[in-house]
C-alpha atoms as a PDB file:
ATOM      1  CA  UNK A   1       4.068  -4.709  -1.464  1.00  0.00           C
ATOM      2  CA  UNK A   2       4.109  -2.228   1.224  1.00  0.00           C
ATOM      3  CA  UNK A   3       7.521  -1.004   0.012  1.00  0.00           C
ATOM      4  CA  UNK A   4       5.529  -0.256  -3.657  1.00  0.00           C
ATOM      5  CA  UNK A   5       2.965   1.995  -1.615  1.00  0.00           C
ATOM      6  CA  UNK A   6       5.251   3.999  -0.075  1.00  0.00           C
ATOM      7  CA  UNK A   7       6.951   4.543  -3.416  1.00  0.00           C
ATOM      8  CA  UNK A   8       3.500   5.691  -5.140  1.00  0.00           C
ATOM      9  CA  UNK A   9       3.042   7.803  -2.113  1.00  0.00           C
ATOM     10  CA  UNK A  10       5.876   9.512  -2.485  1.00  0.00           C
ATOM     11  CA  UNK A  11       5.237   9.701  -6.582  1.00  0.00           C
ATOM     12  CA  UNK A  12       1.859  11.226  -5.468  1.00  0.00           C
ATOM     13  CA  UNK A  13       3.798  14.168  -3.219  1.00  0.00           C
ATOM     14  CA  UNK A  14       6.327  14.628  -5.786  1.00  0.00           C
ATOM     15  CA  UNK A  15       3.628  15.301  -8.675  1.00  0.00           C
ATOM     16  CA  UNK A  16       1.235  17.296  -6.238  1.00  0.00           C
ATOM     17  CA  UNK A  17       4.589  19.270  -5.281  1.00  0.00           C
ATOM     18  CA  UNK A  18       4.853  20.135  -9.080  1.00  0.00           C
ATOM     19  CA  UNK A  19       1.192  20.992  -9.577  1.00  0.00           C
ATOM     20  CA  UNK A  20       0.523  17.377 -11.690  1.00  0.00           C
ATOM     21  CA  UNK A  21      -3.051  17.101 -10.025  1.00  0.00           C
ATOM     22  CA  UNK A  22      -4.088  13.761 -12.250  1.00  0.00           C
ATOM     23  CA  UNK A  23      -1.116  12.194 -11.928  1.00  0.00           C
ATOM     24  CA  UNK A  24      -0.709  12.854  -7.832  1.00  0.00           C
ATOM     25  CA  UNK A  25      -4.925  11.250  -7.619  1.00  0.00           C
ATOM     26  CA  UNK A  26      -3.922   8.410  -9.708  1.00  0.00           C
ATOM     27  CA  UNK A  27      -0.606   7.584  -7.623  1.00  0.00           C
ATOM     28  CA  UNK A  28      -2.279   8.146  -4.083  1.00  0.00           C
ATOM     29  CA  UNK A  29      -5.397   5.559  -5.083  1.00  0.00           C
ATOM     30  CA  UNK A  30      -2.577   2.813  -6.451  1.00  0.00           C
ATOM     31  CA  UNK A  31      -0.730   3.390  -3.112  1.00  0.00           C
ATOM     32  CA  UNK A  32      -3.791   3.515  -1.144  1.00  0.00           C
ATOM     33  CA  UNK A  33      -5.134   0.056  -2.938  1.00  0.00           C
ATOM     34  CA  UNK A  34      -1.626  -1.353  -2.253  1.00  0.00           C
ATOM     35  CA  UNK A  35      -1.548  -0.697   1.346  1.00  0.00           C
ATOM     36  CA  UNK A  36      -4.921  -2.147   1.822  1.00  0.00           C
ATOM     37  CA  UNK A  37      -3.814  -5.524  -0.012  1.00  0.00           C
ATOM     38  CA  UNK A  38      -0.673  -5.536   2.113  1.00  0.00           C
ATOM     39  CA  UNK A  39      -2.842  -5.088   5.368  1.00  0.00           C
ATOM     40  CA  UNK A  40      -5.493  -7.858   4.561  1.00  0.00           C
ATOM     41  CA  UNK A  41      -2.532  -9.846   3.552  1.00  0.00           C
ATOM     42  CA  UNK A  42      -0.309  -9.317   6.604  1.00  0.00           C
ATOM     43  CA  UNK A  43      -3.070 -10.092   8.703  1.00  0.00           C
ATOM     44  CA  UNK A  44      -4.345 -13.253   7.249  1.00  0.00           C
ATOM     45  CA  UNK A  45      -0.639 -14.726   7.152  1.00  0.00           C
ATOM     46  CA  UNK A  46      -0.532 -13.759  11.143  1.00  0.00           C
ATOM     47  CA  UNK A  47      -3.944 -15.766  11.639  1.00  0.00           C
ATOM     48  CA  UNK A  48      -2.567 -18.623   9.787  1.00  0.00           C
ATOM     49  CA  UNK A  49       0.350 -18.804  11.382  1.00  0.00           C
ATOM     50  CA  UNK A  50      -1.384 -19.031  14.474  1.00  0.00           C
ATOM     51  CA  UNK A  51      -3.443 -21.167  13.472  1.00  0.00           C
ATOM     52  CA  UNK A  52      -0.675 -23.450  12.359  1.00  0.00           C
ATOM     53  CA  UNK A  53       1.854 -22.947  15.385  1.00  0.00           C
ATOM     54  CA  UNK A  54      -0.987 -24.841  17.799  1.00  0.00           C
ATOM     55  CA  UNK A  55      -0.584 -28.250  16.478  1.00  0.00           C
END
């Protein structure tokens, strides 16, 4: 998931780069949404691994 963020990032520079102004906004929120969901998601499978490497 985090590898799809970086590749909307990048989208996002490429189409700012070329003066695409919708399309760059559009691509930076999907990447930004992505990363979030990869963050929540990376965390909560640390804090139940944790959780499950105790017993």
């Amino acid at each position: 998931m985090l590898h799809y963020a970086v590749v909307f990032f990048v989208i996002a520079l490429i189409a700012a780069v070329f003066g695409f102004g919708g399309i760059a906004a559009g691509a930076v929120e999907i990447a930004r949404i992505l990363f979030f969901v990869f963050l929540i998601l990376a965390v909560l499978s640390f804090i139940f691994n944790a959780l499950r490497g105790r017993h």
